[in-house]
N, C-alpha and C. Protein backbone atom coordinates (compact mmCIF):
# COMPACT_ATOMS: atom_id res chain seq x y z
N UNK A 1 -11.32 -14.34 -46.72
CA UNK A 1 -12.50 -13.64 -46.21
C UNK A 1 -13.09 -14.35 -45.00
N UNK A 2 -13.23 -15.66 -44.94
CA UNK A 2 -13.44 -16.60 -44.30
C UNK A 2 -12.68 -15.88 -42.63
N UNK A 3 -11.48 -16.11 -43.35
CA UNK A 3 -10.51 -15.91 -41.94
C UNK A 3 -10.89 -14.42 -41.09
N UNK A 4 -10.63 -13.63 -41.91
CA UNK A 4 -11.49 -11.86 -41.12
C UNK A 4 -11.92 -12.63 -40.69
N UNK A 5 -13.83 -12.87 -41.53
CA UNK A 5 -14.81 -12.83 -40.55
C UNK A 5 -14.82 -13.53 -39.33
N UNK A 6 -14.31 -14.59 -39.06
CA UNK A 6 -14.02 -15.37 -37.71
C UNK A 6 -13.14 -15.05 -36.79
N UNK A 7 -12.09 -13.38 -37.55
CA UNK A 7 -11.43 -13.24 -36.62
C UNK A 7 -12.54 -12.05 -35.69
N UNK A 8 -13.19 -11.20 -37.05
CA UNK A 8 -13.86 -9.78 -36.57
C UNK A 8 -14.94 -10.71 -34.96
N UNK A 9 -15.42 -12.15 -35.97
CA UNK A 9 -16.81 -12.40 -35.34
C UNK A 9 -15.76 -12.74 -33.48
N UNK A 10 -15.02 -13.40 -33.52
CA UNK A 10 -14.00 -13.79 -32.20
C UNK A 10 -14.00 -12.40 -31.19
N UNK A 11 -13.87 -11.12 -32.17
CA UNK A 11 -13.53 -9.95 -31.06
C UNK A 11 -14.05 -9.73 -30.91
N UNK A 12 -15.77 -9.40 -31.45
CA UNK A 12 -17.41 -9.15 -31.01
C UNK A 12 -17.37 -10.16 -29.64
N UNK A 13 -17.27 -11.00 -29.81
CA UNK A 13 -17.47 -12.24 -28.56
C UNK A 13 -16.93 -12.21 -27.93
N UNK A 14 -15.39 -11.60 -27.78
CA UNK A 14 -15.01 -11.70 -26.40
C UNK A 14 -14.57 -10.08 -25.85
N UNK A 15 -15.11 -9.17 -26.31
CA UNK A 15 -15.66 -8.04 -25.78
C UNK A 15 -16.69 -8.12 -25.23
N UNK A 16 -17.58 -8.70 -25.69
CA UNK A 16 -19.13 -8.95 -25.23
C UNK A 16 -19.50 -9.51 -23.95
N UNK A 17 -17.94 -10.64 -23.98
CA UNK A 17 -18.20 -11.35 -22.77
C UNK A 17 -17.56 -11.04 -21.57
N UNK A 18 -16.27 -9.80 -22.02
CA UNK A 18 -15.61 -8.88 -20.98
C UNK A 18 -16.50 -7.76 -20.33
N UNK A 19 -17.37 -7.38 -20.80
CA UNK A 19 -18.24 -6.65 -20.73
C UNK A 19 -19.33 -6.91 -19.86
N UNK A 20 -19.86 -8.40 -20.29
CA UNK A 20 -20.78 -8.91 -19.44
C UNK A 20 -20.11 -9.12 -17.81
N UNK A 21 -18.97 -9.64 -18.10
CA UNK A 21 -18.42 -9.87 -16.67
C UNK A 21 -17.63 -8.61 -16.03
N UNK A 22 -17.62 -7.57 -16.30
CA UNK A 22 -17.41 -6.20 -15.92
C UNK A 22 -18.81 -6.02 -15.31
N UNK A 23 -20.06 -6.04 -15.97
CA UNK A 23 -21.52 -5.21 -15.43
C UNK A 23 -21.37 -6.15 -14.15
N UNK A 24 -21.10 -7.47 -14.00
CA UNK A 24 -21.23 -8.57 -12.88
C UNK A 24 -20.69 -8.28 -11.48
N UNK A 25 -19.66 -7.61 -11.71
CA UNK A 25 -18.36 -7.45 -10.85
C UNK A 25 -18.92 -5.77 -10.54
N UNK A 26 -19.06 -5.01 -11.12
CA UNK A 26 -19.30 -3.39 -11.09
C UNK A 26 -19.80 -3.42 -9.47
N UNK A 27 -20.83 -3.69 -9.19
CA UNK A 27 -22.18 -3.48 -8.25
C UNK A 27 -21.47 -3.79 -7.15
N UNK A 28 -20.83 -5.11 -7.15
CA UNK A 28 -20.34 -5.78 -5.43
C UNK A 28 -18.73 -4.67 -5.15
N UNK A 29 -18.01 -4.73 -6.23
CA UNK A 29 -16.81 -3.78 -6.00
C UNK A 29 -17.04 -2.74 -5.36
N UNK A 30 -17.72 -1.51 -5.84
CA UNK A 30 -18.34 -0.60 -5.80
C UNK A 30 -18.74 -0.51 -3.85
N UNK A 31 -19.51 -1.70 -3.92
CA UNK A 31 -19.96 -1.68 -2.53
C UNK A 31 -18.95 -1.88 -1.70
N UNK A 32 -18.00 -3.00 -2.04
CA UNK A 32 -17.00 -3.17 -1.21
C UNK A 32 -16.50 -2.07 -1.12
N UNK A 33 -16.27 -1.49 -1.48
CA UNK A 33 -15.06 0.38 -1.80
C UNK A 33 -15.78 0.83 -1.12
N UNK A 34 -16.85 1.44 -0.70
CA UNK A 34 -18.00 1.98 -0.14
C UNK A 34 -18.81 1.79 1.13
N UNK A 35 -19.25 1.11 1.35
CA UNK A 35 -19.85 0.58 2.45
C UNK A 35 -19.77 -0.59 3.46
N UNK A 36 -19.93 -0.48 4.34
CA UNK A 36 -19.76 -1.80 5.18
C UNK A 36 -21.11 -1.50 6.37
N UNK A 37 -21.82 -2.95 6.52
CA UNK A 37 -22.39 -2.56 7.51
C UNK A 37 -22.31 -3.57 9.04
N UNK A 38 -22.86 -2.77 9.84
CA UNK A 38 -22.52 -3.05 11.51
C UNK A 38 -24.08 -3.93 11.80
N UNK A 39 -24.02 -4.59 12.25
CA UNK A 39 -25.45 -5.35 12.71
C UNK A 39 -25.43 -4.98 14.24
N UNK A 40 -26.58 -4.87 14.51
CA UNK A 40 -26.87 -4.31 15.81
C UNK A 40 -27.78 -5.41 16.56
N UNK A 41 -27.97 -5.46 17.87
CA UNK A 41 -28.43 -6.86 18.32
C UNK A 41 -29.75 -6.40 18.65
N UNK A 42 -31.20 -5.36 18.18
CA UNK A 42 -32.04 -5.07 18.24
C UNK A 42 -32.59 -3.63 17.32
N UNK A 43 -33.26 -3.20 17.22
CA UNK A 43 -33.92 -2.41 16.74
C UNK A 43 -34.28 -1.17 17.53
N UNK A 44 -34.14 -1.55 18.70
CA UNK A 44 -34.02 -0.94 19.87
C UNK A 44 -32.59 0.16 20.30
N UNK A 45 -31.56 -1.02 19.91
CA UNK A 45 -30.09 -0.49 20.05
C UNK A 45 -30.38 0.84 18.64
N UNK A 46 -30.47 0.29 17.60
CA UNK A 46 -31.03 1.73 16.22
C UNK A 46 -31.08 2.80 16.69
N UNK A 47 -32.73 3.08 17.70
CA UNK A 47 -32.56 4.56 17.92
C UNK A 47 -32.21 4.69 18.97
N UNK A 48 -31.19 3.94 20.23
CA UNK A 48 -30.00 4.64 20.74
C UNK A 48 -28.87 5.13 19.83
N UNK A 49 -29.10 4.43 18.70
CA UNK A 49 -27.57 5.09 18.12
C UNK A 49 -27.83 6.06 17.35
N UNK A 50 -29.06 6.64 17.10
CA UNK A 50 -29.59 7.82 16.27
C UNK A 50 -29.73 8.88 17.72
N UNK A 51 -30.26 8.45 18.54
CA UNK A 51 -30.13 9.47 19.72
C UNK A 51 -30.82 10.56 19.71
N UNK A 52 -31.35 11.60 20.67
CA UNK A 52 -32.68 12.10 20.86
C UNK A 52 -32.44 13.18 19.40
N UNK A 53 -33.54 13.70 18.43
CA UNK A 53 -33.02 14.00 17.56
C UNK A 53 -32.15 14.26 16.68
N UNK A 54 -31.60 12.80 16.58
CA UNK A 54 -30.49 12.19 16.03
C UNK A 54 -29.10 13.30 16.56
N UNK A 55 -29.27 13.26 17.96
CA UNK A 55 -27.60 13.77 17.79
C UNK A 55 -26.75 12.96 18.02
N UNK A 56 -26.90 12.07 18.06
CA UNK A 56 -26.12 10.59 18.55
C UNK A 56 -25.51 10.21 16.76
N UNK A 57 -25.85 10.19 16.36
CA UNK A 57 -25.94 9.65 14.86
C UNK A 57 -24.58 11.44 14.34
N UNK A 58 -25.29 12.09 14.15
CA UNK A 58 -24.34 13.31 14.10
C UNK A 58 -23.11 13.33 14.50
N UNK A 59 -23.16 12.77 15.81
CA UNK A 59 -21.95 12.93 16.57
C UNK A 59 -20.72 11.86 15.85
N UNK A 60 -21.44 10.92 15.39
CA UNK A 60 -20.92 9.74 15.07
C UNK A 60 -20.20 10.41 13.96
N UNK A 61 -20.95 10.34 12.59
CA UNK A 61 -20.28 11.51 11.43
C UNK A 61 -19.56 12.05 11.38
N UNK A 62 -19.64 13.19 12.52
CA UNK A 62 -18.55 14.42 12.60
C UNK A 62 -17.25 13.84 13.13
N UNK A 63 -17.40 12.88 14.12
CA UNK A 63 -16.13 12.49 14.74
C UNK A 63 -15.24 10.91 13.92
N UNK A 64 -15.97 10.39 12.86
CA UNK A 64 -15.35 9.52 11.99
C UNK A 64 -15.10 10.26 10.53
N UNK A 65 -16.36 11.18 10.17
CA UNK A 65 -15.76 11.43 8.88
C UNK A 65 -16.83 10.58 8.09
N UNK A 66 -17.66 9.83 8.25
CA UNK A 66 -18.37 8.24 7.66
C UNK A 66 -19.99 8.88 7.84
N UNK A 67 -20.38 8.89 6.58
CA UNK A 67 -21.96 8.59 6.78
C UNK A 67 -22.56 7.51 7.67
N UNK A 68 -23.92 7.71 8.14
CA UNK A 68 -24.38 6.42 8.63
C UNK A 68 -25.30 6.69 8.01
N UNK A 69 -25.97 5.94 7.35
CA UNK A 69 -27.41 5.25 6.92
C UNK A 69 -28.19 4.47 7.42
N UNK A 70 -29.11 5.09 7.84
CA UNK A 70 -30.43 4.65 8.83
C UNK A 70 -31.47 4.26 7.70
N UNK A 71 -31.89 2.84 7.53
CA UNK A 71 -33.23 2.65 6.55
C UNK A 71 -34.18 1.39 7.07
N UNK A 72 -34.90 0.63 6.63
CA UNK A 72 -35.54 0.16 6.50
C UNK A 72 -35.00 -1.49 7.38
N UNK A 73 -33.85 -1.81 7.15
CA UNK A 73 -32.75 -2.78 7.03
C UNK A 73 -33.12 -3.00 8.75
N UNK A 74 -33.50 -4.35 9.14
CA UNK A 74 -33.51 -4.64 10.39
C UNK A 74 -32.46 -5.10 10.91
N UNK A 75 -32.21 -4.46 12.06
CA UNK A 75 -30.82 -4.52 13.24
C UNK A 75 -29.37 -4.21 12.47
N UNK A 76 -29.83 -3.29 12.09
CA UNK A 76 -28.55 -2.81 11.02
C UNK A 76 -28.24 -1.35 10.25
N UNK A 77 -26.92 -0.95 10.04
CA UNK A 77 -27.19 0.81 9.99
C UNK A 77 -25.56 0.29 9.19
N UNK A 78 -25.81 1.37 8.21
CA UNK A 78 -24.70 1.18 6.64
C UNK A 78 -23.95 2.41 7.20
N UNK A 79 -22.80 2.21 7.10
CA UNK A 79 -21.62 3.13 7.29
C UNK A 79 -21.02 3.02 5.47
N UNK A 80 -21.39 4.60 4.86
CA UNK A 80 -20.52 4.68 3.97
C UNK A 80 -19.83 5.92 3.91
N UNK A 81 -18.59 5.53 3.08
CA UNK A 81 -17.14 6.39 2.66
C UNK A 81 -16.49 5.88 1.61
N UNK A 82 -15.76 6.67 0.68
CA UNK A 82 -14.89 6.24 -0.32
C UNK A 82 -13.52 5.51 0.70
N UNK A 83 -13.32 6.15 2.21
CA UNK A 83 -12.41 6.14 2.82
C UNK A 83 -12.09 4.67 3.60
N UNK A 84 -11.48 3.71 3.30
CA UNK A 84 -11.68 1.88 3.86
C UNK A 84 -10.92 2.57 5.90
N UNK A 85 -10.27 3.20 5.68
CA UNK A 85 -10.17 3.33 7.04
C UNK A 85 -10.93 4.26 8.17
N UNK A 86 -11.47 4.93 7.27
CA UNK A 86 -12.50 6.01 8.41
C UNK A 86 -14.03 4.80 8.09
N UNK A 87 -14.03 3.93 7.67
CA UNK A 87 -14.80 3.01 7.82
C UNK A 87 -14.57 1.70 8.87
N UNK A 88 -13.02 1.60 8.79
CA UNK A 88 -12.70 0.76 9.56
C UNK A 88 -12.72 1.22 11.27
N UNK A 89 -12.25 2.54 11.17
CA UNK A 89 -12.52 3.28 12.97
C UNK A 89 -14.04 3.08 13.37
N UNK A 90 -15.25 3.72 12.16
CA UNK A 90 -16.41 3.88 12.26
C UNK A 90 -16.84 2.62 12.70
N UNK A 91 -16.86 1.73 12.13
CA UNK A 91 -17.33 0.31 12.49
C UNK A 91 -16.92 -0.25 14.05
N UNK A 92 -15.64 0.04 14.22
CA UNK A 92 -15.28 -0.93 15.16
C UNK A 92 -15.88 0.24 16.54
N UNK A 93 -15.48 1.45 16.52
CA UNK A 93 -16.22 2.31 17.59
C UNK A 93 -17.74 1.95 18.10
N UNK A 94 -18.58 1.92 16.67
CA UNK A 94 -19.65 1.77 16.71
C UNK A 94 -19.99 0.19 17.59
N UNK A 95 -19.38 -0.38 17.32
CA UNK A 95 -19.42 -1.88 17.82
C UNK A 95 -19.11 -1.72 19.40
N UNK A 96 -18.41 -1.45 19.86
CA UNK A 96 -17.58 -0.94 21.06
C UNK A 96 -18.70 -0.14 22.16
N UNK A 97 -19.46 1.34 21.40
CA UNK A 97 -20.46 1.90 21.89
C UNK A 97 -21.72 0.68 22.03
N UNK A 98 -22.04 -0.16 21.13
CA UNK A 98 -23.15 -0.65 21.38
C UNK A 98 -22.45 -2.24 22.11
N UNK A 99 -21.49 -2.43 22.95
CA UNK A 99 -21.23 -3.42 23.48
C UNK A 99 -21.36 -2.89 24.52
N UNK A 100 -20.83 -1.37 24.43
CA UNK A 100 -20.47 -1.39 26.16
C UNK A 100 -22.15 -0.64 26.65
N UNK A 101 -22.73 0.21 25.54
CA UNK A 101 -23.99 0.43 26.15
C UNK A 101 -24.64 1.98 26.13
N UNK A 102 -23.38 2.76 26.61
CA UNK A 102 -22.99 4.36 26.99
C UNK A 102 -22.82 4.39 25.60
N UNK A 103 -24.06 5.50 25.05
CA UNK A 103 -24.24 5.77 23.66
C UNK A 103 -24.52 7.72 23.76
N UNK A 104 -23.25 8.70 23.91
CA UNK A 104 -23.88 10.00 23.84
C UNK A 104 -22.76 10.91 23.40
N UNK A 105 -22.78 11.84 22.76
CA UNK A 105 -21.59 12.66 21.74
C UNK A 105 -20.36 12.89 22.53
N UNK A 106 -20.26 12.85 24.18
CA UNK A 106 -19.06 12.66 24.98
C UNK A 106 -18.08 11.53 24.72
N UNK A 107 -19.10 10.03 24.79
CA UNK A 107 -18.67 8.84 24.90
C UNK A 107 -17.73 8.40 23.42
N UNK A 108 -18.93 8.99 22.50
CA UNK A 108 -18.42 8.49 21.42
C UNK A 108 -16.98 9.24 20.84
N UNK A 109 -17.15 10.36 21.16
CA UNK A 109 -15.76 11.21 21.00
C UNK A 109 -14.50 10.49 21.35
N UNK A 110 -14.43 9.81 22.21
CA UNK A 110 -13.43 9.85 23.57
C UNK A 110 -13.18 7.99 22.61
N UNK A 111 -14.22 7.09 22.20
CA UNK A 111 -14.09 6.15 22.06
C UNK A 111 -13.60 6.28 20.26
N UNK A 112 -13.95 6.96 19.69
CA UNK A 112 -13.43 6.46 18.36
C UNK A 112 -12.00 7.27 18.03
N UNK A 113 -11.84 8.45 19.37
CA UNK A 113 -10.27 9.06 19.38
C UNK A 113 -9.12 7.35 19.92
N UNK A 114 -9.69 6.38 20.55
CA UNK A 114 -9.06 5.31 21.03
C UNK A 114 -8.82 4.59 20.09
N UNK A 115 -9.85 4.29 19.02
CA UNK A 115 -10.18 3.54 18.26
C UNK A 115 -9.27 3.79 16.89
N UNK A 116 -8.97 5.04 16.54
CA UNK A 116 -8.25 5.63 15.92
C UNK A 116 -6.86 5.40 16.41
N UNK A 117 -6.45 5.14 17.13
CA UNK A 117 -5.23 4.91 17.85
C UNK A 117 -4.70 3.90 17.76
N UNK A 118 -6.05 2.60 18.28
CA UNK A 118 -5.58 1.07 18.31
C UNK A 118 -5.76 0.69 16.72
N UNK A 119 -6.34 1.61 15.47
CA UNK A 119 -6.33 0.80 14.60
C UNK A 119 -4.53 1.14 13.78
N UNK A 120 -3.93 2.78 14.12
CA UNK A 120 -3.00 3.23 13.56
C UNK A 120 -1.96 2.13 14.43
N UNK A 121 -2.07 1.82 15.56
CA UNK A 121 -0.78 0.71 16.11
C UNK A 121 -1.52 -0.65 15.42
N UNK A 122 -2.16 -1.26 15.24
CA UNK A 122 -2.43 -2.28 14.08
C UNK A 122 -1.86 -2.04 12.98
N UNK A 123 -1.86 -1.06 12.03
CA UNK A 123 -1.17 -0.75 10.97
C UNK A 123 0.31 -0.84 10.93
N UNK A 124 0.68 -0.45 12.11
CA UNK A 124 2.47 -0.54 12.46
C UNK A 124 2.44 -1.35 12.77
N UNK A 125 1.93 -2.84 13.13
CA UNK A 125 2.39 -4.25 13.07
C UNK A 125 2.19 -4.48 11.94
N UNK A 126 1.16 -4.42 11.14
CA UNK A 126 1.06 -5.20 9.77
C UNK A 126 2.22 -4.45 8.93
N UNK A 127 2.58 -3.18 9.16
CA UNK A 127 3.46 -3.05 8.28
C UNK A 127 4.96 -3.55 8.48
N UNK A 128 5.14 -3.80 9.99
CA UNK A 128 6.86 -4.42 10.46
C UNK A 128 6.45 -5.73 10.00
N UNK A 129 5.26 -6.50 9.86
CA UNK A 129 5.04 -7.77 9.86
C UNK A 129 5.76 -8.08 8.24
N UNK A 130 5.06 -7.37 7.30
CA UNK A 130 5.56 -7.45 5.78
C UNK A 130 7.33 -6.70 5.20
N UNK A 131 7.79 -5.75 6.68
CA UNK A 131 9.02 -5.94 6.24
C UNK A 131 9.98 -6.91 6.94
N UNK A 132 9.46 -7.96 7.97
CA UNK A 132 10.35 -8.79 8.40
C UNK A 132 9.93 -9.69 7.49
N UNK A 133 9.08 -10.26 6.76
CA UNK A 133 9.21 -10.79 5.92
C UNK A 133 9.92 -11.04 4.39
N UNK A 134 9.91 -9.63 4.64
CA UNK A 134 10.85 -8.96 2.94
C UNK A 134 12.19 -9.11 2.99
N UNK A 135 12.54 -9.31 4.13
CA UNK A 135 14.10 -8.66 4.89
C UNK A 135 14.29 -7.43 4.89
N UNK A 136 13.52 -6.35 4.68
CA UNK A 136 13.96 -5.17 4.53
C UNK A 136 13.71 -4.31 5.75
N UNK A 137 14.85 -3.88 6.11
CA UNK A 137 15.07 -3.31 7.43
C UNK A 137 15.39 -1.48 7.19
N UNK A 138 15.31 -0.78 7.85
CA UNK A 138 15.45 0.49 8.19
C UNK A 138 14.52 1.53 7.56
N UNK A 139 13.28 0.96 7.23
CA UNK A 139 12.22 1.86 6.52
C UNK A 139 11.63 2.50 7.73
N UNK A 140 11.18 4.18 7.26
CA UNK A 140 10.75 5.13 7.92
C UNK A 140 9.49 4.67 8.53
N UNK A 141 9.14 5.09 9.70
CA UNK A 141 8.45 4.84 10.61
C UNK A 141 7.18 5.18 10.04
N UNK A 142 7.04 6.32 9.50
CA UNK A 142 5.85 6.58 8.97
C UNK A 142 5.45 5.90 7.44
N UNK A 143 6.63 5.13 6.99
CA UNK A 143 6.20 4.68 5.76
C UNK A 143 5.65 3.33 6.38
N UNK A 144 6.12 2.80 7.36
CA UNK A 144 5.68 1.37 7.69
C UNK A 144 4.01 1.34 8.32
N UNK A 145 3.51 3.01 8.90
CA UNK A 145 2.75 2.77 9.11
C UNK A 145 1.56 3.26 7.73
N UNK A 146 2.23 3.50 7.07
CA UNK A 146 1.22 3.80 5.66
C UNK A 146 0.88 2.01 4.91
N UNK A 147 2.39 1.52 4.76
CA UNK A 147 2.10 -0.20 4.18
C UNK A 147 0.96 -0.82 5.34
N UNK A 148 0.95 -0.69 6.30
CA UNK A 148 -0.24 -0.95 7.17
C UNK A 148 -1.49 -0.96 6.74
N UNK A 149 -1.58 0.49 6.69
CA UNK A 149 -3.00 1.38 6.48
C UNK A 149 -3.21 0.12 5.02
N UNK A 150 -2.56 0.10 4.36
CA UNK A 150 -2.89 -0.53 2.89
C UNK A 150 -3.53 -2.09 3.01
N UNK A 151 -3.47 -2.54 4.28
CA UNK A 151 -4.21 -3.96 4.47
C UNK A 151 -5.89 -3.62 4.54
N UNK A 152 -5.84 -2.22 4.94
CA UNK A 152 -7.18 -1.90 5.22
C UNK A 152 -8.13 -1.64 3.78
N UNK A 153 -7.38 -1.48 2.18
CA UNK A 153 -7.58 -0.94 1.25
C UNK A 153 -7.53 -2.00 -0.01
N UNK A 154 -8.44 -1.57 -0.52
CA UNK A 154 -8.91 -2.86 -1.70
C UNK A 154 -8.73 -1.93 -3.29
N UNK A 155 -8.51 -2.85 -4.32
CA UNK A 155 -8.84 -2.04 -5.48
C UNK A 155 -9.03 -3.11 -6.30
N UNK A 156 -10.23 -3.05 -6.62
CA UNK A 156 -11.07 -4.28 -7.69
C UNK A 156 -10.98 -5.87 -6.67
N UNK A 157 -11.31 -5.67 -5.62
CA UNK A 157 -11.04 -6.68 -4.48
C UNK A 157 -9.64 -7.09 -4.21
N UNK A 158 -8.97 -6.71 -4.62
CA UNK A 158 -7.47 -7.15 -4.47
C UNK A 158 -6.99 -6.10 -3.03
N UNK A 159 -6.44 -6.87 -2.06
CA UNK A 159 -5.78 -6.20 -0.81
C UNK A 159 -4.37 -5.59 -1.32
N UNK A 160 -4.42 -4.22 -0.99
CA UNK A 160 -3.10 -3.61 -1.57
C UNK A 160 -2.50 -4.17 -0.56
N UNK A 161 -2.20 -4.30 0.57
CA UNK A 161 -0.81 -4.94 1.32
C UNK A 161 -0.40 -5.99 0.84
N UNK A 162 -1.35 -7.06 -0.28
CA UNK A 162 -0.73 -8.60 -0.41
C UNK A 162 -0.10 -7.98 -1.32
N UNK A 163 -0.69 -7.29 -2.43
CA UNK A 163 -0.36 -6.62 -3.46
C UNK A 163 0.93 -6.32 -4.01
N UNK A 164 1.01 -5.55 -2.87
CA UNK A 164 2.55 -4.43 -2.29
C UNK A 164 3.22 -5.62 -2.71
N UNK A 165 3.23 -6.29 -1.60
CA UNK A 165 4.09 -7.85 -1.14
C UNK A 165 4.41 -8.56 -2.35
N UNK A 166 3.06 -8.89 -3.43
CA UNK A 166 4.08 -9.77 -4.48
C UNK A 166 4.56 -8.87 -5.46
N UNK A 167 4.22 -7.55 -5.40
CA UNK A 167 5.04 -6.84 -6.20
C UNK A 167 6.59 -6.80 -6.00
N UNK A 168 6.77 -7.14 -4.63
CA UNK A 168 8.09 -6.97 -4.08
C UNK A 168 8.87 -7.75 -4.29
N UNK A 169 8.11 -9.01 -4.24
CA UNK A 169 8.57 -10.54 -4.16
C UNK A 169 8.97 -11.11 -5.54
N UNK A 170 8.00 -10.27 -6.67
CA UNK A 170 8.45 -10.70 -7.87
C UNK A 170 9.44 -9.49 -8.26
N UNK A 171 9.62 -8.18 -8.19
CA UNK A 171 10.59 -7.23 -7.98
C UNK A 171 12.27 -8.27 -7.80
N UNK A 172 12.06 -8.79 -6.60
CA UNK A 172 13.19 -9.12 -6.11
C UNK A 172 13.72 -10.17 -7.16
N UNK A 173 13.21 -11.17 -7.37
CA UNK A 173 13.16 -11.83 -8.33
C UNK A 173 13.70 -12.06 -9.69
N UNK A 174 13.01 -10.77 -10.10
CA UNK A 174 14.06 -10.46 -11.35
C UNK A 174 15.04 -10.22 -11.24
N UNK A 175 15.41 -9.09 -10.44
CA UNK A 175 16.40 -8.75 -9.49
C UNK A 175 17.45 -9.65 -9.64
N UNK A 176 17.19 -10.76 -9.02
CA UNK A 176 18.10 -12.22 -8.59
C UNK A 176 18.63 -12.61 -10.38
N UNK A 177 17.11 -12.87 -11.05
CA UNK A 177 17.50 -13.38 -12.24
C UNK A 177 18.89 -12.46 -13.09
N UNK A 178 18.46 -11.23 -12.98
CA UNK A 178 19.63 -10.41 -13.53
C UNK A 178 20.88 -9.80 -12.74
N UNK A 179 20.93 -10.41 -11.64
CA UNK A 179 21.77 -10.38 -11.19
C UNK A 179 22.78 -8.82 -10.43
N UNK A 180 21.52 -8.58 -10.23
CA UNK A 180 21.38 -6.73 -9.96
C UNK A 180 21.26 -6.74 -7.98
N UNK A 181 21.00 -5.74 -7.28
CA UNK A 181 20.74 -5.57 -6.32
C UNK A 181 19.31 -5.83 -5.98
N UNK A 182 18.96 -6.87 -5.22
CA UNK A 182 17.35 -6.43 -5.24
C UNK A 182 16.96 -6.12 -4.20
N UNK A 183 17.34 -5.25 -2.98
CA UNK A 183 17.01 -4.91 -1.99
C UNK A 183 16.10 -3.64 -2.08
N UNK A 184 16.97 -2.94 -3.17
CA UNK A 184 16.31 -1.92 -3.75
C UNK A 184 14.88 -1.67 -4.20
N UNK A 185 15.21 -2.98 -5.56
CA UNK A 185 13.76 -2.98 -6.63
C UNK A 185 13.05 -3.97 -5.45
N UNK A 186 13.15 -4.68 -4.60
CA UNK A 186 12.31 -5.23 -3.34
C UNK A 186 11.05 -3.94 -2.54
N UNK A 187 12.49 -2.89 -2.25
CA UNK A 187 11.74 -1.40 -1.51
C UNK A 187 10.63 -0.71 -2.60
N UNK A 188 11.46 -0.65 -3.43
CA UNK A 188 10.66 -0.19 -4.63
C UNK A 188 9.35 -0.88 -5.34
N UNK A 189 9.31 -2.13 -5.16
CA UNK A 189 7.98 -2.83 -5.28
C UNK A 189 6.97 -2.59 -4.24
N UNK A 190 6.97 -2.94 -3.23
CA UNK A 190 7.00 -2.62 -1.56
C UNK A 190 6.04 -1.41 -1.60
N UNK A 191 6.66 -0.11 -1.79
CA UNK A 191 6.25 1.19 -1.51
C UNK A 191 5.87 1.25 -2.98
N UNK A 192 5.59 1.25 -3.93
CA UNK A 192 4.99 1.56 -5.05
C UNK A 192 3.53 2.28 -5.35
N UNK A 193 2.82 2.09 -3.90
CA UNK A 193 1.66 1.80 -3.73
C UNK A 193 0.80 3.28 -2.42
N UNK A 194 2.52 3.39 -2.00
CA UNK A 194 2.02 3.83 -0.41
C UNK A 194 1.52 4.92 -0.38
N UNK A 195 1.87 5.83 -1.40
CA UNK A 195 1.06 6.53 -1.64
C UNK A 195 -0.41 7.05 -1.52
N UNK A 196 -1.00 5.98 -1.77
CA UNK A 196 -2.77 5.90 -1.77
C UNK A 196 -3.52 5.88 -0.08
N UNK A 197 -1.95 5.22 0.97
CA UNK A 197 -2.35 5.36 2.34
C UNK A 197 -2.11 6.74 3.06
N UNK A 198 -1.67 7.70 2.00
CA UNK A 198 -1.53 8.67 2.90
C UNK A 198 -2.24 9.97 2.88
N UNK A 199 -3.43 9.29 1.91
CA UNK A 199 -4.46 10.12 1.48
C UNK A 199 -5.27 10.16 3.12
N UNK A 200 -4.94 9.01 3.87
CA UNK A 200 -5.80 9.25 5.28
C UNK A 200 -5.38 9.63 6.41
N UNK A 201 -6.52 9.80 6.79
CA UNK A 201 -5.59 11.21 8.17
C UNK A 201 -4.88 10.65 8.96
């Protein structure tokens, strides 16, 4: 009887304490998945980027896809999306408009269509970067630029591109141990994932 109860009382306690450290973790994840914000070098720069009844701010939205949130928060405006890469265009455009100055629904058009561009050729290095590392050669052009997109993408803070990578790495691995092909279960670790990058435009 003894023994139960110390086993029942053991699983109360460490549910309790999985639990506690789940509510801990919930709030910052959540945000990470969600939001990121841009600091602005005045308060001033703010309502240029909201623009004469906020069409500046609109413009921004429609042409990323990304909420902006205008509040209280000094020299600073919250870009949120479930989406880590229409956050990642949003941000860096936004940064770009308030460096260079020229803040109006022309400019911004023209700058986050660029921005969109230089982040999709970033993605096609990070993704040739992780298959010259793999050794794995002759993957589709568009799959390399999806393993890309996946550096940009988190799940429970974990970066799916490292992700990908030791999935691959331990893939191969076994592979070796059993004495099988692992170029294959390498690809197959690799792309396991890529899926989730092609949810973006």
């Amino acid at each position: 009887r003894a023994d139960e109860a110390a086993r029942r009382d053991s699983e109360d306690k460490a549910r309790e304490a999985t639990l506690r450290a789940l509510s801990t973790l919930r709030g910052s994840v959540v945000a990470e998945g969600t939001i990121t914000v841009v600091t602005l070098p005045s308060d001033e720069m703010k309502g240029r980027v909201i623009g004469l009844e906020g069409r500046n701010i609109r413009a921004l939205e429609q042409a990323t896809g990304v909420d902006l949130l205008v509040d209280d928060t000094p020299r600073a405006i919250l870009l949120s999306s479930w989406d880590p890469l229409r956050r990642a265009v949003a941000s860096r455009s936004l940064a770009k408009l308030v460096e260079d100055g020229r803040i109006h629904p022309a400019r911004i058009e023209e700058v986050v269509d660029k921005t969109r561009q230089e982040v999709d050729e970033e993605s096609r290095e990070r993704g040739e970067k992780v298959c010259f590392e793999l050794g794995l050669a002759g993957l589709h052009d568009r799959l390399i630029l999806l393993l890309g997109r996946l550096d940009f993408m988190r799940d429970h803070g974990q970066n799916l591109l490292q992700r990908a990578r030791e999935v691959a790495q331990l893939s191969g691995a076994i592979a070796d141990e059993l004495r099988v092909g692992s170029d294959s279960l390498r690809r197959a670790g690799l792309l396991h994932e890529v899926a989730r990058a092609d949810q973006a435009p």
